[in-house]
Structure formats: C-alpha cells, structure tokens
N, C-alpha and C. Protein backbone atom coordinates (compact mmCIF):
# COMPACT_ATOMS: atom_id res chain seq x y z
N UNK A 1 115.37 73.28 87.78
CA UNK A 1 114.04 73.87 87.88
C UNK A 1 113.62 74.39 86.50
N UNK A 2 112.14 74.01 85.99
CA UNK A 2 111.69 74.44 85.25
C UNK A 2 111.52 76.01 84.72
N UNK A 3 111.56 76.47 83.86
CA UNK A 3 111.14 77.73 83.63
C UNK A 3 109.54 78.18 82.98
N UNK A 4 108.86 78.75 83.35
CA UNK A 4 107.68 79.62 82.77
C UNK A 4 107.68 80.50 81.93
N UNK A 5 107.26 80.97 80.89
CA UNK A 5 107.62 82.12 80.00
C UNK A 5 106.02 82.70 79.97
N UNK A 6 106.23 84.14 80.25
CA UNK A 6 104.62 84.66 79.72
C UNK A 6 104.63 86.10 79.10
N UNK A 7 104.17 86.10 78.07
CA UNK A 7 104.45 87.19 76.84
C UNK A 7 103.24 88.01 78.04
N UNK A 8 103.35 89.53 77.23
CA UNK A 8 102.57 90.33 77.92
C UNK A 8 101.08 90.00 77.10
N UNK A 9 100.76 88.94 76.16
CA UNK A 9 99.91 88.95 75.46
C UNK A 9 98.87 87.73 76.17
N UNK A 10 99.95 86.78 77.01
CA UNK A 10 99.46 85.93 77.70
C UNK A 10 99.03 86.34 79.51
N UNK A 11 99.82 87.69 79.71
CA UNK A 11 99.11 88.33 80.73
C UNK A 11 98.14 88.83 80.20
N UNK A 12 97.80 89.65 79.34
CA UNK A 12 96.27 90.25 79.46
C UNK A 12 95.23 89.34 79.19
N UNK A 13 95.52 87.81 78.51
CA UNK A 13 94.09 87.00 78.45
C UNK A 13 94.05 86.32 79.31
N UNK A 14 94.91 86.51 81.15
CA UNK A 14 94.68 85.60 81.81
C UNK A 14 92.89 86.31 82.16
N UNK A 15 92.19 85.02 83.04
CA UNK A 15 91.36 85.23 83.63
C UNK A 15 91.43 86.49 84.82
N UNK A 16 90.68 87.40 85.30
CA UNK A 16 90.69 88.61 85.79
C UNK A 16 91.36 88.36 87.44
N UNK A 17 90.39 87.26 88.26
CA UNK A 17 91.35 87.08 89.31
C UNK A 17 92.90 86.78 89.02
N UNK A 18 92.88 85.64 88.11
CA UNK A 18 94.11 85.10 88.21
C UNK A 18 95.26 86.32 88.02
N UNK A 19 95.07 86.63 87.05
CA UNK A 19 95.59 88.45 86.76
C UNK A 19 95.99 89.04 87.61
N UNK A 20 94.91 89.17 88.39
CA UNK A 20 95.65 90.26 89.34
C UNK A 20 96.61 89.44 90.53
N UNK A 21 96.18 88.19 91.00
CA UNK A 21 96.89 87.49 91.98
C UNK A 21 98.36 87.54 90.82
N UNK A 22 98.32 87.42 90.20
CA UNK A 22 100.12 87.36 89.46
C UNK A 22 100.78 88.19 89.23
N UNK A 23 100.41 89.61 88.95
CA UNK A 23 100.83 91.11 89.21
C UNK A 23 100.89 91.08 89.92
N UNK A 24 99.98 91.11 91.34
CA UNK A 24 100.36 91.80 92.94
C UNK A 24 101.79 90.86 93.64
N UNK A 25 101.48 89.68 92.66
CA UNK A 25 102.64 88.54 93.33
C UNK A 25 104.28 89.15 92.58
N UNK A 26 104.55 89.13 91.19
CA UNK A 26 105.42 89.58 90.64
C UNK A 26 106.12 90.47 90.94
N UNK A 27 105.77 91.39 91.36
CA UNK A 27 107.10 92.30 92.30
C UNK A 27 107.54 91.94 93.46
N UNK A 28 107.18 91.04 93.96
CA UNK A 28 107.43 90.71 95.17
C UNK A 28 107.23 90.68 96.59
N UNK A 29 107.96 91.03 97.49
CA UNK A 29 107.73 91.76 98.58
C UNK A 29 107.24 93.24 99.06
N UNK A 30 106.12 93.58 99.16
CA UNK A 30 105.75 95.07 99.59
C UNK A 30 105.49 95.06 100.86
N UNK A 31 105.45 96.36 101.36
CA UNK A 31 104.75 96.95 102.53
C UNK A 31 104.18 96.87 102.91
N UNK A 32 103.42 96.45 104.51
CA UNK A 32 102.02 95.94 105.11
C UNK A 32 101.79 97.31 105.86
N UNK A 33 100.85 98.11 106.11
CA UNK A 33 100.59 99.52 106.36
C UNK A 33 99.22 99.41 106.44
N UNK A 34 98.87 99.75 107.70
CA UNK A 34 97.77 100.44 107.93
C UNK A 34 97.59 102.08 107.73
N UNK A 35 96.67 102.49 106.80
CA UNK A 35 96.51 104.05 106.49
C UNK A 35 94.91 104.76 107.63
N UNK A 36 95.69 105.11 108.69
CA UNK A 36 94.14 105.74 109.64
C UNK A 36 93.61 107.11 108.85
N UNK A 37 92.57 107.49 108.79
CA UNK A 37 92.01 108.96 108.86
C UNK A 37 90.76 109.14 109.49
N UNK A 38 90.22 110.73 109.05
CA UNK A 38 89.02 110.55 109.99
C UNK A 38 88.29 111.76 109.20
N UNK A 39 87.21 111.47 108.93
CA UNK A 39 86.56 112.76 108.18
C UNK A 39 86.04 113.92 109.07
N UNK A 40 85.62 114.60 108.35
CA UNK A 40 85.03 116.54 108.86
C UNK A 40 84.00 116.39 110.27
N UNK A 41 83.31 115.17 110.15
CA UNK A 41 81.94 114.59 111.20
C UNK A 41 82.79 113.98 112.69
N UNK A 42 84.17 113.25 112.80
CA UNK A 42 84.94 112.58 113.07
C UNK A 42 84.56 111.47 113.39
N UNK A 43 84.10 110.66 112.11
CA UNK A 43 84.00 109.54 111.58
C UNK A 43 85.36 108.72 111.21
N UNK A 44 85.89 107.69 111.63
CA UNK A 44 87.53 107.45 111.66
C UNK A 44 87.16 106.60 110.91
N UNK A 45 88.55 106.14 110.04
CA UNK A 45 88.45 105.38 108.96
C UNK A 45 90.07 104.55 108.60
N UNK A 46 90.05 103.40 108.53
CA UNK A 46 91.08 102.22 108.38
C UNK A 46 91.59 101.29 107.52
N UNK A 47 92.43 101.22 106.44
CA UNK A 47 92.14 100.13 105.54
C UNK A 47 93.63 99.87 105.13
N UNK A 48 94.04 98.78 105.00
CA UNK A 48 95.44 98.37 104.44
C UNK A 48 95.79 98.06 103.17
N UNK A 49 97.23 98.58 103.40
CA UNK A 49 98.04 99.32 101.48
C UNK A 49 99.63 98.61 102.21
N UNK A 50 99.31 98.64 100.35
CA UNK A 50 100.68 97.54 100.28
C UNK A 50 101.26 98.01 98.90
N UNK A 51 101.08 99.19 98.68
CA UNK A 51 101.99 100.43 98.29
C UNK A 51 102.37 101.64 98.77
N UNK A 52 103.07 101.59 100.02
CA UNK A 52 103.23 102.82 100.84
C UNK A 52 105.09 102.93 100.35
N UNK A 53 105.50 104.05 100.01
CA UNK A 53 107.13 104.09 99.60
C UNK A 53 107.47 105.22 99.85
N UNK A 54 108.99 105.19 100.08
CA UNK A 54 109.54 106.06 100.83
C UNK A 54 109.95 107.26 99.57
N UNK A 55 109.69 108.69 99.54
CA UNK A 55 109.92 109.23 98.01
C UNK A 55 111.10 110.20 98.42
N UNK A 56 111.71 110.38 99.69
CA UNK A 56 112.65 111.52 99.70
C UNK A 56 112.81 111.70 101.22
N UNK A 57 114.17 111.95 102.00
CA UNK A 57 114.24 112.46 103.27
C UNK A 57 114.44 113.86 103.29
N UNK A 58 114.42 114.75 102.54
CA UNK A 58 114.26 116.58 103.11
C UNK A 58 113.83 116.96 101.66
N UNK A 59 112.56 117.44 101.63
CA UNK A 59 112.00 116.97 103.01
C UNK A 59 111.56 115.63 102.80
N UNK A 60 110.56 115.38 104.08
CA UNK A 60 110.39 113.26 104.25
C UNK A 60 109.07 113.35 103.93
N UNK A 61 109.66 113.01 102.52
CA UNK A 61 108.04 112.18 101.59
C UNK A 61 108.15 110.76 101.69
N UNK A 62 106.79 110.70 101.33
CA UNK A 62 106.52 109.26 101.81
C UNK A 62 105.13 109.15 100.71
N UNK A 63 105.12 108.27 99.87
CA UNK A 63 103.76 108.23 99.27
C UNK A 63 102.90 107.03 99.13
N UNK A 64 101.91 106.63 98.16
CA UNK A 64 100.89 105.59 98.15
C UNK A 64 100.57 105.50 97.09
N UNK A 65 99.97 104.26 96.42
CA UNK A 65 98.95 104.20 95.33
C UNK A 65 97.58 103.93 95.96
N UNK A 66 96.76 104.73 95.48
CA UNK A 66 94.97 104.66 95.56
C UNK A 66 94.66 104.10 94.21
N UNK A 67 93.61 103.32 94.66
CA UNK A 67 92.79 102.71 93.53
C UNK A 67 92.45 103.72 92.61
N UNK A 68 91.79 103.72 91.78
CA UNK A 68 90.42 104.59 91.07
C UNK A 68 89.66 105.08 91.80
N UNK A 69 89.03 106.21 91.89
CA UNK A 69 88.05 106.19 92.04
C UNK A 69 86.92 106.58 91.63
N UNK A 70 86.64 105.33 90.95
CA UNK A 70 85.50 104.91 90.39
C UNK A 70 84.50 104.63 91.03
N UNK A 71 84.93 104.29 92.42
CA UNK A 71 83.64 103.92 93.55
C UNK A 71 84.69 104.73 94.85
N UNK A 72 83.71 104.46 96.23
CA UNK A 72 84.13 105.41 97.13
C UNK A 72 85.34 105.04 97.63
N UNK A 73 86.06 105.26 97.86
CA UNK A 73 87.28 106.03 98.39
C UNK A 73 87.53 106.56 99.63
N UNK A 74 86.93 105.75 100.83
CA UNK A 74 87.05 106.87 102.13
C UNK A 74 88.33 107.08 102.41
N UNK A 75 89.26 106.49 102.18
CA UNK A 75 90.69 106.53 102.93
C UNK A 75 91.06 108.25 101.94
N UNK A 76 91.08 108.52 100.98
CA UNK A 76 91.36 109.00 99.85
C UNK A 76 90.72 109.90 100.08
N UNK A 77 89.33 110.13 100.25
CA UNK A 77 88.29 111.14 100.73
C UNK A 77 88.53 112.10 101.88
N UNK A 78 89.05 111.40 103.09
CA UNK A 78 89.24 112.23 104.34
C UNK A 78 90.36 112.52 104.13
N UNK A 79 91.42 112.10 103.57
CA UNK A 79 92.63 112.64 103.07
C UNK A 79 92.41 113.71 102.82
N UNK A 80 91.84 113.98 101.77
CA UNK A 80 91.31 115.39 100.87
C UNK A 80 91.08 116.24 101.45
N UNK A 81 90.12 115.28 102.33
CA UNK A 81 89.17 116.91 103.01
C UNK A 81 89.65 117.41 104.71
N UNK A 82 90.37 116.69 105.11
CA UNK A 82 90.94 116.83 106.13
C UNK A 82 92.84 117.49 106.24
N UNK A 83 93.30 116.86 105.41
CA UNK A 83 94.54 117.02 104.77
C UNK A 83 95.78 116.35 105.93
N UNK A 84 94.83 115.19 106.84
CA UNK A 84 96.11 114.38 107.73
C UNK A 84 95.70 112.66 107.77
N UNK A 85 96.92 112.29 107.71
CA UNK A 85 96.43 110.79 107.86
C UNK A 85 97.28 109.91 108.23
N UNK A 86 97.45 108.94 108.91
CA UNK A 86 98.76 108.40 109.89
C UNK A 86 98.82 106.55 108.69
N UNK A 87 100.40 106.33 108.99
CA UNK A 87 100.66 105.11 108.22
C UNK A 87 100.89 103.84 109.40
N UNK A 88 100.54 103.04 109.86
CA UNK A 88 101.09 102.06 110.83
C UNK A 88 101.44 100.78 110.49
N UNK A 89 102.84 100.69 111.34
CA UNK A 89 103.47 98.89 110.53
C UNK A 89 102.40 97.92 111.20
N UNK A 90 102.27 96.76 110.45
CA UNK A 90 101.45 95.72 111.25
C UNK A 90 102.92 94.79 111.77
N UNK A 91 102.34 93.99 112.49
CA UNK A 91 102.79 93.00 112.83
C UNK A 91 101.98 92.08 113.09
N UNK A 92 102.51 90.56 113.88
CA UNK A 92 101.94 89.15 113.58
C UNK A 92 100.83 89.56 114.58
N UNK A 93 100.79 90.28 115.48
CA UNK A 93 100.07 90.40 116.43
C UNK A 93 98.70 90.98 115.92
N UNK A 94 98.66 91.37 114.96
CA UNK A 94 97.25 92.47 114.43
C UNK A 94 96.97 92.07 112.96
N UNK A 95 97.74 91.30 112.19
CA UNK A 95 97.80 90.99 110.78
C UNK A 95 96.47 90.63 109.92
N UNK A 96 95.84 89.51 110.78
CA UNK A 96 93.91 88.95 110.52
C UNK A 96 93.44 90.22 110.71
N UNK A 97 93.75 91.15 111.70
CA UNK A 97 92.47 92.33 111.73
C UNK A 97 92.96 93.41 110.71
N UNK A 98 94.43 93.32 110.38
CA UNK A 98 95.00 94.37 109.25
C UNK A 98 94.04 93.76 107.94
N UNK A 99 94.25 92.46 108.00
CA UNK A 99 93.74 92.47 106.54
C UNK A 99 92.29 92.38 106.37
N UNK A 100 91.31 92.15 107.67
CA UNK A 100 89.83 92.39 107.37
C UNK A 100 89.69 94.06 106.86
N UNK A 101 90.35 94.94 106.96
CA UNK A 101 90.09 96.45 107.02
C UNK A 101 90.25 96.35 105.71
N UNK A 102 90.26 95.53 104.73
CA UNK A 102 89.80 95.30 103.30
C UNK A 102 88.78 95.48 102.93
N UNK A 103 87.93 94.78 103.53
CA UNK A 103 86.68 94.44 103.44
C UNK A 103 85.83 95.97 103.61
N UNK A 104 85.10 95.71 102.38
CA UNK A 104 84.04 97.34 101.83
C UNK A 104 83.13 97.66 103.25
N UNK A 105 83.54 98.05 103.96
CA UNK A 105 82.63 98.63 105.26
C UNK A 105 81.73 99.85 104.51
N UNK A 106 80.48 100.39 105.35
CA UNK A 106 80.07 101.55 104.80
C UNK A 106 80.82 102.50 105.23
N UNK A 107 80.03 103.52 104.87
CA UNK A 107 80.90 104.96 105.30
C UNK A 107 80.90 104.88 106.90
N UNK A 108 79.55 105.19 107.42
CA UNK A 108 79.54 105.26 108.46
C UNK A 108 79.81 104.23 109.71
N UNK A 109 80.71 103.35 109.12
CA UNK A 109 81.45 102.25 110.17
C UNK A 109 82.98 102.18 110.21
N UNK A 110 83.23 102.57 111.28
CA UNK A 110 85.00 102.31 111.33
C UNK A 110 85.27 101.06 111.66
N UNK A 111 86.35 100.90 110.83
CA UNK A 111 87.24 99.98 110.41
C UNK A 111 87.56 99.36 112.07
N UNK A 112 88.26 100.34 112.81
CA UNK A 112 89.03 100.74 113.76
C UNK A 112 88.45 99.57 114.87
N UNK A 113 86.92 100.19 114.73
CA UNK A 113 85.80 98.97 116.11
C UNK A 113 85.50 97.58 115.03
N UNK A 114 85.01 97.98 113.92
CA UNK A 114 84.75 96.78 113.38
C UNK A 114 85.83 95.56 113.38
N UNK A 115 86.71 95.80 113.36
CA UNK A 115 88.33 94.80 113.44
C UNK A 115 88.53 94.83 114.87
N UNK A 116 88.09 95.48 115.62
CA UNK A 116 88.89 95.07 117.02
C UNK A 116 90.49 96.44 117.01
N UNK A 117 90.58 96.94 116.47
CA UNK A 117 91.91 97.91 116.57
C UNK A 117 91.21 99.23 117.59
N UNK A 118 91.96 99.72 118.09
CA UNK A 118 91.80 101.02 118.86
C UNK A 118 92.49 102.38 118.23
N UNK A 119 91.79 103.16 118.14
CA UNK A 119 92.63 104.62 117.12
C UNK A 119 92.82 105.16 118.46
N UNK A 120 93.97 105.65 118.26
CA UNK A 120 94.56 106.65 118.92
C UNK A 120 95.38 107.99 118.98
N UNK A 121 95.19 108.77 118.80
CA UNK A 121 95.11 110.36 119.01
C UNK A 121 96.01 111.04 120.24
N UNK A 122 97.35 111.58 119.26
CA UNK A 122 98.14 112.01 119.49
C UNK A 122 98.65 114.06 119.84
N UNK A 123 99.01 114.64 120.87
CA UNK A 123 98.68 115.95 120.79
C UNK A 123 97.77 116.21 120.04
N UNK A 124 98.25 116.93 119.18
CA UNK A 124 97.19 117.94 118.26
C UNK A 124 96.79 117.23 117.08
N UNK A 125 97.81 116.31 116.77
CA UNK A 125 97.11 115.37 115.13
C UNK A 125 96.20 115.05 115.14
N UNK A 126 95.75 115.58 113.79
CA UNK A 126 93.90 115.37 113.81
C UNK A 126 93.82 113.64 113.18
N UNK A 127 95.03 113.18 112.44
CA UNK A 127 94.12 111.23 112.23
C UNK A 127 94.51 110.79 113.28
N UNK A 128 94.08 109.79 113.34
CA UNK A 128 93.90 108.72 114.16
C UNK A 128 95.10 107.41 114.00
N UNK A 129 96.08 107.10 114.92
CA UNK A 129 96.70 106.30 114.93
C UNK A 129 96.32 104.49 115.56
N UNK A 130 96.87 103.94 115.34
CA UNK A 130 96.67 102.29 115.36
C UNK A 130 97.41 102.00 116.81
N UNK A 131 96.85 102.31 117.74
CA UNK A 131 97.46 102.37 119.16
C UNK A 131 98.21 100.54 119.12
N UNK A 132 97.97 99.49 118.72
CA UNK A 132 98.68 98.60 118.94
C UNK A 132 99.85 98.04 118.03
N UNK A 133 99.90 99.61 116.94
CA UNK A 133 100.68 99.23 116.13
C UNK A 133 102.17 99.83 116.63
N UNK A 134 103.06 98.94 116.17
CA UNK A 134 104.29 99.75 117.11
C UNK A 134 105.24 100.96 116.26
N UNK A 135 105.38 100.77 115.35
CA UNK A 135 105.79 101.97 114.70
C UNK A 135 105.24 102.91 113.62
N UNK A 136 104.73 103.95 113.81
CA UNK A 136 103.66 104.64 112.89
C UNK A 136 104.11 105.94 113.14
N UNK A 137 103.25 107.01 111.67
CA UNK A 137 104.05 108.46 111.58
C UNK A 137 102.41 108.97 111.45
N UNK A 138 102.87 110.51 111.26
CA UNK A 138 101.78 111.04 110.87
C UNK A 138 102.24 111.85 110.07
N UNK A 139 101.32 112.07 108.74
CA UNK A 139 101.33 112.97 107.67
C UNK A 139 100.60 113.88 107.62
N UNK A 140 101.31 114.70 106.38
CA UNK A 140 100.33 116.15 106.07
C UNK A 140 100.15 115.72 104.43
N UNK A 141 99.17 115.70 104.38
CA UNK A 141 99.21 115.76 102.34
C UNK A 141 99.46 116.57 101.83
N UNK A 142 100.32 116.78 100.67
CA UNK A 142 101.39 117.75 99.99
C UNK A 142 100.18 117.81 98.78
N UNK A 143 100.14 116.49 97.73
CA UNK A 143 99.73 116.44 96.90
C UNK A 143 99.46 114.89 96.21
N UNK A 144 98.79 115.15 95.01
CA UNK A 144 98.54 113.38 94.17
C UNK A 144 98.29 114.01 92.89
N UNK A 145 98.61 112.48 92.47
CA UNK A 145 98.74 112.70 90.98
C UNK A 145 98.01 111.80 90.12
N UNK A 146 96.81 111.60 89.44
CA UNK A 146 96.25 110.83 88.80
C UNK A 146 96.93 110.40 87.83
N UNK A 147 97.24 108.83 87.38
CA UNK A 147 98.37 108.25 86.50
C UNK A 147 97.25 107.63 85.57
N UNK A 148 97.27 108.16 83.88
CA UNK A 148 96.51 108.56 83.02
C UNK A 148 96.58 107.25 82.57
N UNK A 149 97.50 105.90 82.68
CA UNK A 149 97.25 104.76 82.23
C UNK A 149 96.12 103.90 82.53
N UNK A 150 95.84 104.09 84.05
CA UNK A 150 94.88 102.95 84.59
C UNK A 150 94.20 104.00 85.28
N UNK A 151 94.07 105.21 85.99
CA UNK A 151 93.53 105.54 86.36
C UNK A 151 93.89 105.68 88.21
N UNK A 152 94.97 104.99 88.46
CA UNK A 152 95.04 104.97 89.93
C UNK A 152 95.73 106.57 90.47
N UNK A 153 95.54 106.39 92.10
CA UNK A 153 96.07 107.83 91.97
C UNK A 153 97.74 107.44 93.22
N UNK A 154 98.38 108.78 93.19
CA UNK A 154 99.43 108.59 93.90
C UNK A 154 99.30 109.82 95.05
N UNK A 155 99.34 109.39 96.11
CA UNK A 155 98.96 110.32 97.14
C UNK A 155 100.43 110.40 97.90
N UNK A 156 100.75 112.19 97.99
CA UNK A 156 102.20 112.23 98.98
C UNK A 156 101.95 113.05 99.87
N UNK A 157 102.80 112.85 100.86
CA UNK A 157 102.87 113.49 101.84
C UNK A 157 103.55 113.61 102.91
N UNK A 158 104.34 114.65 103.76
CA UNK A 158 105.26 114.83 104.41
C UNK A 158 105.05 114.23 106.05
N UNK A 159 106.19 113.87 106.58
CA UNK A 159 105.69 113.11 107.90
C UNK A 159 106.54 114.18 108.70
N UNK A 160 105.51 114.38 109.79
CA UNK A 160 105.84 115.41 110.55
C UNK A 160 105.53 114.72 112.02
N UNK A 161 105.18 113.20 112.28
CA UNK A 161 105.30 112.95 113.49
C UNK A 161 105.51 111.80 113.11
N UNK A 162 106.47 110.77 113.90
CA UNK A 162 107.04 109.43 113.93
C UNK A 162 107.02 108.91 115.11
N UNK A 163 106.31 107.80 115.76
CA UNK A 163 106.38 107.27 116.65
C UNK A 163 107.06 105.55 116.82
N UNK A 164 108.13 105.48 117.47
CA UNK A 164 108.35 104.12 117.26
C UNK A 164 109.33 103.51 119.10
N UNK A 165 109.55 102.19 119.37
CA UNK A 165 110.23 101.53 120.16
C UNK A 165 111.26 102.40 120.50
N UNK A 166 111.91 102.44 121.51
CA UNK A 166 113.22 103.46 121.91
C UNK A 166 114.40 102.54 121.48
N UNK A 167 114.03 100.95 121.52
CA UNK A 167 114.65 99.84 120.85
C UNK A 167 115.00 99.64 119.30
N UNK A 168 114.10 100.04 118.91
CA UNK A 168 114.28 100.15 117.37
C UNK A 168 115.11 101.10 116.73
N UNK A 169 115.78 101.95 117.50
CA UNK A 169 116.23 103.48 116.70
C UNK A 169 117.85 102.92 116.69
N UNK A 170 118.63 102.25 115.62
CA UNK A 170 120.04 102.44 115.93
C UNK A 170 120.75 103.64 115.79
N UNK A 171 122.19 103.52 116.04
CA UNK A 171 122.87 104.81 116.39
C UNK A 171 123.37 105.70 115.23
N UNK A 172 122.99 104.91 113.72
CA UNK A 172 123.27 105.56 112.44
C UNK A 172 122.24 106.39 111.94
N UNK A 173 121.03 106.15 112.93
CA UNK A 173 119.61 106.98 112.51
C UNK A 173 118.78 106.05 111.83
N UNK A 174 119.38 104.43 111.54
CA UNK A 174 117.76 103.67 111.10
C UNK A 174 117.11 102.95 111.61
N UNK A 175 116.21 102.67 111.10
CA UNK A 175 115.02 101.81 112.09
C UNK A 175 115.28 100.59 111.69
N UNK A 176 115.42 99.85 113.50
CA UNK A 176 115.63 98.44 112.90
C UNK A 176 113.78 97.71 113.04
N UNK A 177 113.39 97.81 111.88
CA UNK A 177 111.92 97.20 111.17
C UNK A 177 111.88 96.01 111.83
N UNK A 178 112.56 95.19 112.18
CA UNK A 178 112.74 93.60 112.12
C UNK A 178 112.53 93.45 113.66
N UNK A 179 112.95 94.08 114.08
CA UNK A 179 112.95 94.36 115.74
C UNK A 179 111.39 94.57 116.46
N UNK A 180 110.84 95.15 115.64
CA UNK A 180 109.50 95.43 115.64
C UNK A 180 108.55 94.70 115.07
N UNK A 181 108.83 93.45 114.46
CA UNK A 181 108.43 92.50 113.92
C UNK A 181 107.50 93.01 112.85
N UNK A 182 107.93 93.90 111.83
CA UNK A 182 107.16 94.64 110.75
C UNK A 182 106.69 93.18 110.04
N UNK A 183 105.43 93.06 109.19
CA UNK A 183 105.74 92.48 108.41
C UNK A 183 105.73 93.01 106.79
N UNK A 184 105.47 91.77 106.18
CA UNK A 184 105.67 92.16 104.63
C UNK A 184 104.50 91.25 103.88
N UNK A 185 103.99 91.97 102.86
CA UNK A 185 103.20 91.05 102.37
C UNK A 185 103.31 90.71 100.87
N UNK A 186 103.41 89.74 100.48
CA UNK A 186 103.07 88.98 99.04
C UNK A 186 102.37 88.99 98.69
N UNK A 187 101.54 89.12 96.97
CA UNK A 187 100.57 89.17 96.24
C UNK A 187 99.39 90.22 97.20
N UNK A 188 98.43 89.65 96.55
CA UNK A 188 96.58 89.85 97.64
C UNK A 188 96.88 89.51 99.07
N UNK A 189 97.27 88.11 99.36
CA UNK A 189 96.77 87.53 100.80
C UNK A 189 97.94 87.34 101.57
N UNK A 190 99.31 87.32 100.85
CA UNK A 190 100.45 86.98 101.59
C UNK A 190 101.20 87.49 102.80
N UNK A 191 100.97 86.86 103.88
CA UNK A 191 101.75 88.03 105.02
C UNK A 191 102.98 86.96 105.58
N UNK A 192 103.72 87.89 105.60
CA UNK A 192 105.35 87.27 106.30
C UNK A 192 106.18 88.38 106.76
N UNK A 193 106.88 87.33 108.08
CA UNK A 193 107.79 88.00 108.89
C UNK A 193 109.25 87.52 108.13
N UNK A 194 109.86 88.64 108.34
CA UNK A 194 111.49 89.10 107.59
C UNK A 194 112.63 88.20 108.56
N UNK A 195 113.67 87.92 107.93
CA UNK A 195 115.14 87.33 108.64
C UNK A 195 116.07 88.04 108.14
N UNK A 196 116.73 88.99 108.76
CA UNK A 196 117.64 89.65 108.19
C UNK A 196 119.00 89.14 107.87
N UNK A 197 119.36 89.25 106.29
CA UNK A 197 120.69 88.62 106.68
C UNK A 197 121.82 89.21 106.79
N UNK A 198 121.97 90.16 106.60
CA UNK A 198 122.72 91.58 107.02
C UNK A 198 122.58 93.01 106.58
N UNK A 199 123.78 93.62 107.08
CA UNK A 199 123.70 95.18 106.63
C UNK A 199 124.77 95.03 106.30
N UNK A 200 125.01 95.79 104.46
CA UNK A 200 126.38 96.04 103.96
C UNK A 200 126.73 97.45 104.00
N UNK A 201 127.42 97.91 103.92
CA UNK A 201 128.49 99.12 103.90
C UNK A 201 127.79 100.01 102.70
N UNK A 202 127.81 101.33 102.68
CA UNK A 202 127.50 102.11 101.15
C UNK A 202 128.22 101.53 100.07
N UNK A 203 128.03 101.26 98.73
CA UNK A 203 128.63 100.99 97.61
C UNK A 203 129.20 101.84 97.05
N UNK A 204 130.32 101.66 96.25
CA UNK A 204 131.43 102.51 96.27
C UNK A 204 132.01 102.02 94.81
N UNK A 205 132.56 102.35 93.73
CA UNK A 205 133.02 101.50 92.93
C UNK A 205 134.34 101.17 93.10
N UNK A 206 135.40 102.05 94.29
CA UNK A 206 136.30 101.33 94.54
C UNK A 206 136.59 100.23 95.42
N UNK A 207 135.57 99.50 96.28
CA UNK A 207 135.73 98.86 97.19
C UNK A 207 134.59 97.76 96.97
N UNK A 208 135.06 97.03 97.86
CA UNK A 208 133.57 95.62 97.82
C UNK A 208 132.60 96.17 99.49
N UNK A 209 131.69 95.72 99.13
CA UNK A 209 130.99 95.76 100.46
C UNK A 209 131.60 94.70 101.34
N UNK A 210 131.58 95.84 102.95
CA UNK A 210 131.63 94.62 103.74
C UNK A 210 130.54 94.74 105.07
N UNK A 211 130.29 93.75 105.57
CA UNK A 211 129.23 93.48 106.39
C UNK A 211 129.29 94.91 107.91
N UNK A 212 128.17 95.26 108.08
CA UNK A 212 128.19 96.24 109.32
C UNK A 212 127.33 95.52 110.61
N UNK A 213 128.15 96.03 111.61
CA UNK A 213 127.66 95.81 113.06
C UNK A 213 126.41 96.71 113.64
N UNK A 214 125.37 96.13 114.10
CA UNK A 214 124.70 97.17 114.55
C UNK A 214 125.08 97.76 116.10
C-alpha cells in the first residue's frame, strides 16, 4: 500500500471543505451524542457532538467541545443559563434523525419535534432527555474554558443522573456500549456500529495482558 505524506503547510492550503472533512476524519473514531437542553421559556433544544469525553470519575466529569461563538449557540446558551443538560448514545435506530439535529433550526424550533425524537423528563431534571435513546446521563455544568487558538469552547460537567439497560451494566461496574448498539462516528458524515474484539486485563509492566471474560 501506498503512502500519502502531508506537511502541515499542505493542510492549511487545502480547500476549506476538504480541510475540514480530513481533520474531523484524522483522529478517527469519536463519539455519537446527542446533547438535550431547554431554555428559561422551556423551549427544548437538540443537536449532535462528536466531542463528548470522559475527563475524570470522582468526581464524574465528562466534557465537550463547542464551536465559536461567533453565531448562535443554543445548545451552549441554555447550558449557561439554565446550568443542566443531558448527553444520549445514538444508535442505528435514530442515527438519520441524530444527524438532521445539525441542521441550523431557529431558536424557536426544537430539534426534538422537528426530527421526530421525543424529550423526555426525568424526576426533577430540568433538560430534557432523548426518550428513545438507550443510554443517557444528566449533567450539572461545573464550568468552560475558551481555547485562545481557534476560539472553540470546552464545556464540563458533572453527571449526577445515568440512565441505561439493566443488560448493559457488567459486574466490574462497566458499560457494555456495544450491547446497546452505541454507535461511533467518522469524519462529518460517518456513522458505524462497533465489533468488539476483546477486553484485556490492566497493564502492568510485569506481565502481558491476557484476555477477560465478561
């Protein structure tokens, strides 16, 4: 197989789409996540991120990259001003309507009816969850951090409600994702379902990994 070589000098004069389709592609595999909220009016609001990462278990951060904002921002907005907002896995079952919640809706239209998804509202949590999504949490926003290179921001926040399959929970405390048919997405448009090919043992420098049973 051939090889490609591209200086960082030949990334910045690509053409602007092409650009970004080759960055979002280059890292690889990310996260498919629906982010619900709902502003002060309770106006609900929906849109999918494919930078959602896990930053710490005690406590359980969990954070995001936001665009700029340079233009509006509702996901980012009711965040702010509300200070709750729920994350939900997609799967194959909801994936076309995960990824229309791209698409620049106005303010005053949720995502939620416009796609066909149903929000759903849990005890007392004030966002709005993805009732057909099967495993989703709810957050509190801690804090964000504007990153002075490009301008994007990083939004964190602690999960204080987790909802998932009674199937999915193994007996070591992790979630089997795969079970739930999470998916994953590539570049801009890429969506795919996972094959697991195993679970190894903690790494150790005296020992080799060996394969675990669930």
């Amino acid at each position: 197989m051939n090889s490609l070589h591209f200086s960082d000098s030949d990334i910045v004069q690509m053409e602007s789409r092409k650009r970004a389709a080759f960055m979002n592609s280059l890292t690889g595999f990310k996260s498919a996540s629906l982010i619900g909220t709902i502003d002060k009016n309770g106006s609900t609001n929906l849109s999918i991120f494919s930078s959602v990462t896990h930053l710490g278990s005690n406590p359980a951060l969990v954070g995001f990259i936001n665009r700029p904002d340079s233009t509006e921002r509702h996901t980012l907005e009711n965040i702010l001003e509300l200070g709750f907002y729920t994350i939900n896995h997609i799967h194959p079952g909801i994936f076309s309507k995960a990824h229309q919640t791209a698409a620049r809706y106005p303010k005053n239209v949720s995502e939620f009816k416009a796609v066909g998804l149903t929000a759903e509202f849990h005890r007392e949590f004030q966002a709005p969850f993805v009732l057909e999504s099967r495993i989703k949490y709810g957050l509190e926003y801690i804090e964000s951090h504007s990153l002075k290179i490009n301008g994007t921001i990083l939004v964190i926040g602690k999960v204080i409600e987790a909802i998932l399959p009674d199937t999915c929970l193994r007996t070591d405390g992790s979630i089997d994702v795969e079970s739930a048919e999470t998916m994953a997405i590539s570049g801009l448009d890429g969506y795919h379902v996972t094959n697991q090919l195993a679970r190894l043992s903690y790494a150790k420098p005296e020992t080799l990994p060996t394969e675990l049973r669930d």
